[in-house]
Protein backbone atom coordinates (compact mmCIF):
# COMPACT_ATOMS: atom_id res chain seq x y z
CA UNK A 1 25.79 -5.82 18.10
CA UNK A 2 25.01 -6.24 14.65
CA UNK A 3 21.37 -4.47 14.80
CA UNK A 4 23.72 -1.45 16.37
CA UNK A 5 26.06 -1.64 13.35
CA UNK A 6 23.09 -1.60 10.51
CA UNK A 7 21.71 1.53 12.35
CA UNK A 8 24.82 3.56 12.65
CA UNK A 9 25.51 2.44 8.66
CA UNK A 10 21.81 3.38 7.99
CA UNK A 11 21.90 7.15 9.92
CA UNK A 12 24.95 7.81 8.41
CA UNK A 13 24.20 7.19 4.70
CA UNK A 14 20.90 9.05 5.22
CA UNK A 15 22.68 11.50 7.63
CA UNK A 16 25.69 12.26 5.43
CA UNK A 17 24.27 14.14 2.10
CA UNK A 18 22.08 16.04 4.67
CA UNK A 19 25.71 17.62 6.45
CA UNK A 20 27.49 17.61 2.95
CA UNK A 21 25.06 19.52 1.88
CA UNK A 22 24.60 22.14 5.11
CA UNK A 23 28.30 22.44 4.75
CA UNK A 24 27.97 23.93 1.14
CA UNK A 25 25.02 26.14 2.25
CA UNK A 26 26.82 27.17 5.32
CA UNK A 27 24.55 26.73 7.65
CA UNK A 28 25.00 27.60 10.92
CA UNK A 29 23.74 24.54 12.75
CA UNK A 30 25.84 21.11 11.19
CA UNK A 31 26.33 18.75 13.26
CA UNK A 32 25.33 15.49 13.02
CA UNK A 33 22.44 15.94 15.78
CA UNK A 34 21.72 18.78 14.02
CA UNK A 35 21.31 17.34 10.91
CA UNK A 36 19.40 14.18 12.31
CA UNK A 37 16.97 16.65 13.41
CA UNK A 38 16.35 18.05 10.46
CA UNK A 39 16.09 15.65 8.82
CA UNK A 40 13.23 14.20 11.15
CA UNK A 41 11.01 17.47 10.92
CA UNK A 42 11.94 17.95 6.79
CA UNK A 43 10.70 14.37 6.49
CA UNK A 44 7.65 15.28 8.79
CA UNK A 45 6.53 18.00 6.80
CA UNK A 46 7.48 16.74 3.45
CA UNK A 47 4.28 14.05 4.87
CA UNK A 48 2.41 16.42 5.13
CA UNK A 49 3.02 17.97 2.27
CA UNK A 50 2.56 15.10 0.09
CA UNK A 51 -1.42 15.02 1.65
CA UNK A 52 -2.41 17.84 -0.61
CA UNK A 53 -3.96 16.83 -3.63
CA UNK A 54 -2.49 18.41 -6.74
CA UNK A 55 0.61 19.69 -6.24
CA UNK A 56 1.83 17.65 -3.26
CA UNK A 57 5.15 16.85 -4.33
CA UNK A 58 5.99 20.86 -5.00
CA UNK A 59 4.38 21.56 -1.55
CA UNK A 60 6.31 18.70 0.44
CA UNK A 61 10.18 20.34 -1.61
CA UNK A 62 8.48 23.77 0.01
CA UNK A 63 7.60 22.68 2.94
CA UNK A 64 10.65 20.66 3.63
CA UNK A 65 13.02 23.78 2.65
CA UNK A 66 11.20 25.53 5.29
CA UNK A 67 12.25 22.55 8.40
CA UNK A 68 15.55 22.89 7.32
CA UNK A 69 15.78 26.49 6.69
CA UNK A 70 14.42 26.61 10.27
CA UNK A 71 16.39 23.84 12.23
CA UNK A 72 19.91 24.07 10.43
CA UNK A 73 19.82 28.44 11.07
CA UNK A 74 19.70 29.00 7.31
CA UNK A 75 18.08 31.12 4.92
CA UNK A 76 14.92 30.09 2.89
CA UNK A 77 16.69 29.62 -0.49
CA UNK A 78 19.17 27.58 1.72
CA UNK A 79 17.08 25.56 2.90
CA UNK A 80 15.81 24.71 -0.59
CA UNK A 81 19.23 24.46 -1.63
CA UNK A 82 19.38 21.72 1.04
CA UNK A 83 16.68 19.42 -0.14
CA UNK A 84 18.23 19.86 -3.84
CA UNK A 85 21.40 19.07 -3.09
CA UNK A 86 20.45 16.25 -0.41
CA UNK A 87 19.26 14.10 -3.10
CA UNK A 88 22.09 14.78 -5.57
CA UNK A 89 24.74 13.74 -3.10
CA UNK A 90 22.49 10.92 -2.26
CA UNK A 91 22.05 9.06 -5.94
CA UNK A 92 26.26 10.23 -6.24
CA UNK A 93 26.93 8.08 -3.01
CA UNK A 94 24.46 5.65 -4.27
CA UNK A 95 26.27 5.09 -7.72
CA UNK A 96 29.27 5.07 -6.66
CA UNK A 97 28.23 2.37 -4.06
CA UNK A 98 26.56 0.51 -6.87
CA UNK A 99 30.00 1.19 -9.12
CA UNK A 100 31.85 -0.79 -6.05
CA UNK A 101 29.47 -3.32 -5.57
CA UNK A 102 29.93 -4.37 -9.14
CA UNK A 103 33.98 -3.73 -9.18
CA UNK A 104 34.28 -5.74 -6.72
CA UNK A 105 31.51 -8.91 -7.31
CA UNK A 106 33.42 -9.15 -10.97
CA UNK A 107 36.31 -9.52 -10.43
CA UNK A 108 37.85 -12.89 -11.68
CA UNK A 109 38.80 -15.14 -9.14
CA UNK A 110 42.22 -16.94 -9.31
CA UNK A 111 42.28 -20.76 -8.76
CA UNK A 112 40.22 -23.89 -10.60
CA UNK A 113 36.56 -23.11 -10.84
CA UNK A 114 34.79 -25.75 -9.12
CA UNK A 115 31.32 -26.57 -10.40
């Protein structure tokens, strides 16, 4: 039950910039299945990508614009716009998780302080 719970938390912290950010494009296709498909073939060809020597990194962002240009019914420059925005809503849920964390493993606790 636990394994279940760490895999729904995991697909929908990966999952959830992906939709965020098909919702702002206005993509056709958003859905959660949707986007977990996407995000599957994206990450597929962003592999590939990566293989060529050089300029792998600008060939995987290409490459990955054009799996979810094609799987989320989106333009090009969408799909692009996608990958961009994917990671900035990522590192803002990640801060702000990271903001929490700390908020709430600071906080003074109230009683004697047993050593």
């Amino acid at each position: 039950m636990v394994r279940l719970l760490l895999i729904a938390a995991v697909m929908c912290i990966s999952l959830l910039p992906v939709k965020i950010a098909a919702v702002i494009v206005g993509a056709k296709r958003n859905g959660f299945l949707w986007c977990l498909l996407a995000t599957l073939v994206a990450g597929a060809l962003q592999l590939v990508g990566l293989g060529f020597p050089g300029p792998g990194n600008l060939v995987g962002l290409l490459l990955g614009g054009a799996g979810y240009s094609a799987i989320l019914k989106t333009t090009y420059v969408g799909g692009l716009a996608v990958v961009v925005l994917q990671v900035f809503v990522a590192m803002a849920m990640f801060i702000g998780i990271g903001m929490l964390m700390g908020i709430l493993y600071t906080v003074p606790r109230i009683g004697p302080i047993v050593f």
